[in-house]
Protein backbone atom coordinates (compact mmCIF):
# COMPACT_ATOMS: atom_id res chain seq x y z
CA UNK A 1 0.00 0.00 0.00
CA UNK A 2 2.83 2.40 0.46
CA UNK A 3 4.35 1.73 -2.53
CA UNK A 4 1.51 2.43 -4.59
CA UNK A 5 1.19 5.69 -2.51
CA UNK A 6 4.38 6.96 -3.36
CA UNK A 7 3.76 5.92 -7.16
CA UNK A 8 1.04 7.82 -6.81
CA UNK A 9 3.30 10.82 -5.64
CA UNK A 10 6.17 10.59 -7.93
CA UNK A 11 3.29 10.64 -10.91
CA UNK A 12 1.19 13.43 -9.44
CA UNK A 13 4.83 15.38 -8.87
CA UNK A 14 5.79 14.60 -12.89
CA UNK A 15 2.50 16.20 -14.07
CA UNK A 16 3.29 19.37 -11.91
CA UNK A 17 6.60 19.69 -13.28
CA UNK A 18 5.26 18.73 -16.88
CA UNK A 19 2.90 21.09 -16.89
CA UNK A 20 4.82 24.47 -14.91
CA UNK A 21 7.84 23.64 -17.16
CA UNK A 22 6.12 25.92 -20.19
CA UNK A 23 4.82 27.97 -18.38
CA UNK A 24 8.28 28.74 -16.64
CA UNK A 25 9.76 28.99 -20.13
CA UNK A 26 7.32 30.71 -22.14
CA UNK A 27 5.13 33.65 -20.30
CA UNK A 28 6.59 36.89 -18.45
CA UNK A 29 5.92 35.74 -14.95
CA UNK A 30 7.78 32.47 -15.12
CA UNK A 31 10.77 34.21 -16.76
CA UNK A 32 10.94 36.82 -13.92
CA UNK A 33 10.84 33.24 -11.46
CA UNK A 34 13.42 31.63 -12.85
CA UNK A 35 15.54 35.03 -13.68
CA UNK A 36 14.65 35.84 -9.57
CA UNK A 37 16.36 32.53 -8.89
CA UNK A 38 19.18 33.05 -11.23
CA UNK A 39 18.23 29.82 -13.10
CA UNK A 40 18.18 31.91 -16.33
CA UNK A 41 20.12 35.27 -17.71
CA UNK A 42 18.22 37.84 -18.39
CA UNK A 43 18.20 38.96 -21.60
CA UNK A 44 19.78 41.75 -23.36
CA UNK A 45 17.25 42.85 -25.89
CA UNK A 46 17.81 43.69 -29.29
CA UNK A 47 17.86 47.57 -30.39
CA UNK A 48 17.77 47.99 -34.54
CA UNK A 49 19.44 50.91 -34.58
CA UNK A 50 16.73 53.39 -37.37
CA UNK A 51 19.13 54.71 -39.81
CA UNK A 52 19.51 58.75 -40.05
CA UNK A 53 18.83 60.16 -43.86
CA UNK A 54 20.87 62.14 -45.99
CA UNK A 55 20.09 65.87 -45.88
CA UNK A 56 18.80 66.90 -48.66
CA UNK A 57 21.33 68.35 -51.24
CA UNK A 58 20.97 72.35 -51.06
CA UNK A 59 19.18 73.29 -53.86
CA UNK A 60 21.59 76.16 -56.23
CA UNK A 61 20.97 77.77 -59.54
CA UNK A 62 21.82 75.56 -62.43
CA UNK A 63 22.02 76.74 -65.94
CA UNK A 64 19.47 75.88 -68.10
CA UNK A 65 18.94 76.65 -71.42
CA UNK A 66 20.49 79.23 -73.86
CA UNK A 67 23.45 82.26 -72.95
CA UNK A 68 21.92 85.79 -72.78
CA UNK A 69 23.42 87.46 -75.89
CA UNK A 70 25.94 90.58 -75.62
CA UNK A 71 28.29 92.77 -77.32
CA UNK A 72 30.94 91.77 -74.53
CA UNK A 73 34.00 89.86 -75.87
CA UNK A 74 34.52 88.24 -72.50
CA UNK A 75 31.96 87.43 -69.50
CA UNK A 76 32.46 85.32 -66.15
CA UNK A 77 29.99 85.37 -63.52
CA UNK A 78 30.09 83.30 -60.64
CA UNK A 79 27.25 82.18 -57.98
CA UNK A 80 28.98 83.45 -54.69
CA UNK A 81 26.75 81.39 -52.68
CA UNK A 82 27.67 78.05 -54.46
CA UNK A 83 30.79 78.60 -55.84
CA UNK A 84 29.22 77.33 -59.67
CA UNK A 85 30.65 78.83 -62.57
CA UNK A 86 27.13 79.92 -64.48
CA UNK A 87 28.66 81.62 -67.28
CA UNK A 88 32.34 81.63 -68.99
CA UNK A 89 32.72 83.15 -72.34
CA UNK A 90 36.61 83.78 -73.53
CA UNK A 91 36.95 83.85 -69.93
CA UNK A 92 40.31 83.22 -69.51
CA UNK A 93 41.95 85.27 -72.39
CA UNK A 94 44.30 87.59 -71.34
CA UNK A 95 42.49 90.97 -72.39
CA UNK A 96 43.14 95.04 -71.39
CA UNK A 97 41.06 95.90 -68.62
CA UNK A 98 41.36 99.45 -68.30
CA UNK A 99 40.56 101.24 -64.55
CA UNK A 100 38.96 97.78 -63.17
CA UNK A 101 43.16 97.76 -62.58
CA UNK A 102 41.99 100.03 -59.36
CA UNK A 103 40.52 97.45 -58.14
CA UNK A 104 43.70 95.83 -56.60
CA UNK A 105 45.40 99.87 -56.03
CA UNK A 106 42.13 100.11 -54.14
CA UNK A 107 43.04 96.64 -51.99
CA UNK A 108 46.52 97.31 -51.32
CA UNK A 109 45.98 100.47 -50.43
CA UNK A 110 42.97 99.40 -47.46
CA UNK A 111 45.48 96.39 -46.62
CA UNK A 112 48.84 98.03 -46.45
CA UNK A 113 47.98 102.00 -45.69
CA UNK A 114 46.77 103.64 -42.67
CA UNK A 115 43.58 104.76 -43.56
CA UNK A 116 43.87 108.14 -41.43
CA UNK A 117 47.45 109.33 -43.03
CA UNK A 118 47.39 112.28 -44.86
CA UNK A 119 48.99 111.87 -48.52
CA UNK A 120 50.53 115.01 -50.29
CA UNK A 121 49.13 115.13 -54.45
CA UNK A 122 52.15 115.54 -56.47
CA UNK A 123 52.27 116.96 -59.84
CA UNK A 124 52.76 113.70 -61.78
CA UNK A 125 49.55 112.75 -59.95
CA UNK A 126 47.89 115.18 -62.01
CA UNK A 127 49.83 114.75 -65.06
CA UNK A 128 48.71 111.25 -65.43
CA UNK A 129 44.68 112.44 -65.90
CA UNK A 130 45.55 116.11 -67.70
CA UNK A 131 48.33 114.75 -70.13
CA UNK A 132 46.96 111.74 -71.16
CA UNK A 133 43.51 112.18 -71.29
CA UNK A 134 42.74 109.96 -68.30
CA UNK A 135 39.34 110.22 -65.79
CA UNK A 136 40.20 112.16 -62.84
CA UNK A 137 38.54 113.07 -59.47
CA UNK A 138 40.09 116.99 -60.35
CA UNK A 139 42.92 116.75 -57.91
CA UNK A 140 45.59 119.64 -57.42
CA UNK A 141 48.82 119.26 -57.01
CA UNK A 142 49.88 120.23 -53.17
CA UNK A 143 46.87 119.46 -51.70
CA UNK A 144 46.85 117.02 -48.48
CA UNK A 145 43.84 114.64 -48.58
CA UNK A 146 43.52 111.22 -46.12
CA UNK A 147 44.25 108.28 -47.71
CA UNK A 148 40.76 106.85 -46.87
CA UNK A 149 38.89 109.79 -48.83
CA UNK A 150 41.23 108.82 -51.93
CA UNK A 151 40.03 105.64 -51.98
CA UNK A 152 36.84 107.52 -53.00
CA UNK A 153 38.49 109.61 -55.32
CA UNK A 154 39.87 106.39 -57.06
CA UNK A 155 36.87 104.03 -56.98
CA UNK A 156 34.26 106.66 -57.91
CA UNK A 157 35.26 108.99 -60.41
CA UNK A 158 38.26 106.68 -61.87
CA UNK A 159 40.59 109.02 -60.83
CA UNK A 160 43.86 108.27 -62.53
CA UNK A 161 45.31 111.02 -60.42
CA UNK A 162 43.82 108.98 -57.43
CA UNK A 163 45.89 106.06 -58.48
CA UNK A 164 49.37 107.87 -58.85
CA UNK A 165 48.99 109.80 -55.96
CA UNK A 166 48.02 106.58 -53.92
CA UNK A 167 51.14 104.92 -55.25
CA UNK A 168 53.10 107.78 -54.55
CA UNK A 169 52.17 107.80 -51.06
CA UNK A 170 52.45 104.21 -49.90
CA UNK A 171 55.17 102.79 -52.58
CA UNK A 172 57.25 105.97 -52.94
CA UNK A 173 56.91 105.60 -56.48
CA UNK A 174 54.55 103.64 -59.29
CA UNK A 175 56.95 101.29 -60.01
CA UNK A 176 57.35 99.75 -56.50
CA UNK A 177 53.89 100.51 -56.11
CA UNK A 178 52.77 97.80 -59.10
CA UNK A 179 55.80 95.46 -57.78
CA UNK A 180 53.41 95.05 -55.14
CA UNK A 181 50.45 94.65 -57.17
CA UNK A 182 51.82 91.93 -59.20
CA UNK A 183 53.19 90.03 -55.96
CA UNK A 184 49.58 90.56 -54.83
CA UNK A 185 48.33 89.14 -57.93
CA UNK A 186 50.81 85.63 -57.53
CA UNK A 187 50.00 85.22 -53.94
CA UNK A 188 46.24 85.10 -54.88
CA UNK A 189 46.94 82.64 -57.67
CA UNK A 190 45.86 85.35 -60.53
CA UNK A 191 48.10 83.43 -63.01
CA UNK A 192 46.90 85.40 -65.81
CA UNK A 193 46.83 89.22 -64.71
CA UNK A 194 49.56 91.32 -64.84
CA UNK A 195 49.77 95.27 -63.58
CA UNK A 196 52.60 98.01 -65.70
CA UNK A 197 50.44 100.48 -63.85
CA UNK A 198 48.51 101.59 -61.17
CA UNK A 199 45.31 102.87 -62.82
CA UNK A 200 44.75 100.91 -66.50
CA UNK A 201 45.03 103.83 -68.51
CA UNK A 202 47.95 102.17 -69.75
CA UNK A 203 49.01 105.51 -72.18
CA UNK A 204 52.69 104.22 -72.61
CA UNK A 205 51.10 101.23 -74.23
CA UNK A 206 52.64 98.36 -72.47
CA UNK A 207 51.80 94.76 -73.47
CA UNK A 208 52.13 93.54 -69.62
CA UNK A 209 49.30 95.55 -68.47
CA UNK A 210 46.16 92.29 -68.80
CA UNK A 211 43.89 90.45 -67.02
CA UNK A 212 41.39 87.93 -67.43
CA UNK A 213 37.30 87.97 -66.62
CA UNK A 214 37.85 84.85 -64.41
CA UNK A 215 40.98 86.39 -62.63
CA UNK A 216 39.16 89.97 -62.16
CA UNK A 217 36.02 88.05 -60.72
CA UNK A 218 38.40 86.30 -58.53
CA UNK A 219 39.85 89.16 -57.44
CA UNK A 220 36.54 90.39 -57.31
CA UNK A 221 35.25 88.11 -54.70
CA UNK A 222 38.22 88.55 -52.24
CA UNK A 223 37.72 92.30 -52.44
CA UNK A 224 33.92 92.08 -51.56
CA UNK A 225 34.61 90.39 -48.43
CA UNK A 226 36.68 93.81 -47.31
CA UNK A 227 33.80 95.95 -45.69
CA UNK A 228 35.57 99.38 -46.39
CA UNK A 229 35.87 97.77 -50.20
CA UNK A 230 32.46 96.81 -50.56
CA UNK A 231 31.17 100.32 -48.85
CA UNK A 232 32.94 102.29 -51.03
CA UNK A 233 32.16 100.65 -54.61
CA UNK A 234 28.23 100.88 -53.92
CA UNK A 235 28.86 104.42 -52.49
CA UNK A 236 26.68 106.86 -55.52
CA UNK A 237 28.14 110.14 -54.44
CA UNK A 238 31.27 111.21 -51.76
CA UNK A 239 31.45 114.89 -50.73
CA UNK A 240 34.92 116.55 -48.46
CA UNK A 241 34.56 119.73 -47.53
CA UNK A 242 36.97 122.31 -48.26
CA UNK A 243 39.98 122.85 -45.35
CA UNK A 244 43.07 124.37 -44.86
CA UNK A 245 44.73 121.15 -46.73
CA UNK A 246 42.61 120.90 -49.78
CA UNK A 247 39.67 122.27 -51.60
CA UNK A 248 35.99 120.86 -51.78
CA UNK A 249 35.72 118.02 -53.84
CA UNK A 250 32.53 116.10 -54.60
CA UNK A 251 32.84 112.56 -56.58
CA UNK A 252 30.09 110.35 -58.18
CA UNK A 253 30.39 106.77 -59.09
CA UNK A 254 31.07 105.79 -62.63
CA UNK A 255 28.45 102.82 -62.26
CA UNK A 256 25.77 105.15 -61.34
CA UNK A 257 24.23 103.57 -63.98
CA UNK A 258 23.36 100.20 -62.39
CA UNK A 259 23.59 101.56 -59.05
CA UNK A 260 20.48 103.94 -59.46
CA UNK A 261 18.51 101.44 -61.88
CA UNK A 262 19.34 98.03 -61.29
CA UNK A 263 17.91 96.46 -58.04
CA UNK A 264 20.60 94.79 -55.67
CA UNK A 265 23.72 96.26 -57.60
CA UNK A 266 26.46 96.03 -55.16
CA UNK A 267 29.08 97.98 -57.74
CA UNK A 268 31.99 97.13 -58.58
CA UNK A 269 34.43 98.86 -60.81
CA UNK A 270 33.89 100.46 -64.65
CA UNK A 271 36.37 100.99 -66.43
CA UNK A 272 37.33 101.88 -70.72
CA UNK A 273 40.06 102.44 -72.70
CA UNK A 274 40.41 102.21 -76.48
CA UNK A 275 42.42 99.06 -76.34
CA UNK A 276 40.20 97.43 -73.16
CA UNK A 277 36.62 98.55 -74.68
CA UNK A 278 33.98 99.33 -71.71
CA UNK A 279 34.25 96.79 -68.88
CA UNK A 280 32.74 96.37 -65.43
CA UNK A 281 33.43 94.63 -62.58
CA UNK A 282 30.10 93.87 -60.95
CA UNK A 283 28.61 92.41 -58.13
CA UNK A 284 24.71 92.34 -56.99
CA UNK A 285 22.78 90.87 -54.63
CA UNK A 286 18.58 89.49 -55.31
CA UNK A 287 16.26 86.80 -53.79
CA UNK A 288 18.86 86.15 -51.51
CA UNK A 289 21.56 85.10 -54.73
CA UNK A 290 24.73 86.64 -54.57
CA UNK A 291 26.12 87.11 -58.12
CA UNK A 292 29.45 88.45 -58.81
CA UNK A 293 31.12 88.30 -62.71
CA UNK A 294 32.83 90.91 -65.18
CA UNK A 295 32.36 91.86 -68.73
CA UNK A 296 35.41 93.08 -70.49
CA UNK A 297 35.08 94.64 -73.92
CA UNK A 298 31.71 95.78 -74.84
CA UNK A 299 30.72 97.80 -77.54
CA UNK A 300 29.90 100.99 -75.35
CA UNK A 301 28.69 102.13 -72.38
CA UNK A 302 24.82 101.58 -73.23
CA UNK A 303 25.80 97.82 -74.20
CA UNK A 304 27.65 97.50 -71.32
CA UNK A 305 24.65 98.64 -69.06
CA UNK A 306 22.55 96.40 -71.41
CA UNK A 307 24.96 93.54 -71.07
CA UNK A 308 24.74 93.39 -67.33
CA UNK A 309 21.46 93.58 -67.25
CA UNK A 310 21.32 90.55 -69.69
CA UNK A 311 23.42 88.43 -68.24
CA UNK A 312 21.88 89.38 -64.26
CA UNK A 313 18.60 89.07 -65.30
CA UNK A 314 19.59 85.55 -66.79
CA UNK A 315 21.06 84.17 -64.04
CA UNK A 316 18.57 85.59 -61.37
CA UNK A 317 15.67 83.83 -63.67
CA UNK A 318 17.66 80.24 -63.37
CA UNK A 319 16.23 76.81 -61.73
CA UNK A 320 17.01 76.08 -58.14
CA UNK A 321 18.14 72.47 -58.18
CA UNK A 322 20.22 69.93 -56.73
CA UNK A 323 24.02 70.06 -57.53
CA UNK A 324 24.61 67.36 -60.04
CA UNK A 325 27.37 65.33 -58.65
């Protein structure tokens, strides 16, 4: 009789454990049981990481369809914002450029000169715009004018007497003066531009006085990132009053032009010759695009308002799309 008992037992003992074994295994509160009693590790769970997209490629203009036509011989322009390249015609044929030259006189004079000093006009100053038929901002010789209102006198009116008298004052004379233009020119990798003078008139008619619409847009772009620079060059009209140093002098821009008509014009730098044609430096700023490019030798100085515009109005108009890669 105790035997079968304990039978009994064992069997009734074999169904308990058949039947907690699953549950044990397979629902929450048996794992935390056997986890409690350390029969079982608990389990490091599985984390699928959710992958992080791409940003979306920033959406520039991209050319599309035909060139704007112009008189120019030679256009660059240049999407600041992107870097892209939206137009290049003859663009890197060494060509005259005429007084867009005062764009670097203009640079090295900010970078080098002390804005405040006080620089003495010499005679061949005014030679250089009275002899030679060059613009001028009507300087006279022995007057004492701060370099900073000079920079006015050169960038507005053209003044070729500007530009000698500048080079005068910092360089002690043109020729060391352009030495340092033409450094300036190497160190900013303007392979193709070369300075004989400070100012682009260019009246001794020397065949190293060039540039190139992708090396002046270059130089462009650095010089637009100088505040004073980029001030001046959108500047329509600069007044000094008459002192015991100089008389009154009152200067308008050159590119009064675009300034006055076209919206966003940011300037830059006109500039004609007989050999050079009429060419501008230009910047301009609209629906948030920054544009920057030159034209060198249009047909005259209507075309070369009308070219801007042209090419401007083209790029503005442009697709926003992705960059092809």
């Amino acid at each position: 009789m105790g035997r079968r008992i304990l039978a009994l037992s064992l069997l009734a003992l074999s169904l308990c454990i058949l039947i907690a074994t699953p549950i044990l295994a397979f629902t929450p509160a048996g794992t935390r049981l056997l986890t409690n009693a350390g029969l079982v590790d608990t389990p490091t769970p599985i984390v699928i990481a959710t992958p992080t997209p791409p940003p979306a490629p920033k959406l520039v203009l991209t050319v599309h369809g035909p060139l704007p036509k112009t008189s120019a011989k030679a256009i660059y322009l240049v999407d600041m914002d992107s870097g892209h390249v939206l137009i290049n015609i003859d663009a890197e044929t060494p060509l005259p450029m005429a007084s867009t030259t005062k764009i670097m006189t203009a640079l090295i004079a900010i970078q080098t000169g002390n804005l405040g000093q006080t620089i003495t006009i010499q005679q061949d100053a005014v030679n250089e715009s009275v002899l030679h038929n060059g613009s001028n901002a009507q300087l006279q010789a022995g007057e004492k004018i701060k370099l900073k209102d000079l920079l006015y006198a050169l960038l507005l009116p053209s003044g070729d007497d500007a530009a000698v008298a500048i080079a005068d004052g910092l360089g002690e004379s043109e020729a060391n003066f352009v030495t340092w233009m033409n450094l300036f020119a190497q160190r900013h990798h303007l392979y193709q531009t070369h300075y004989a003078d400070p100012d682009g008139l260019n009246w001794r008619g020397s065949p190293n006085h060039y540039s190139t619409a992708a090396d002046l847009t270059t130089l462009a772009e650095y010089a637009m990132q100088v505040p004073l620079f980029a001030q001046i060059v959108k500047t329509q009209t600069y007044s000094i009053p008459a002192t015991a140093e100089h008389i009154a002098h009152t200067w308008y821009n050159t590119n009064n032009a675009l300034l006055t008509a076209y919206p966003g014009m940011l300037g830059i730098k006109t500039g004609t010759t007989d050999a050079a044609g009429y060419c501008l430096v230009f910047a301009a700023i609209r629906h948030g695009h920054h544009l920057v490019g030159t034209i060198l030798n249009s047909q005259s100085e209507s075309l070369r308002v009308d070219d801007t515009e042209k090419v401007l109005n083209w790029a503005f108009a442009l697709p926003m799309r992705p960059p092809v890669a």
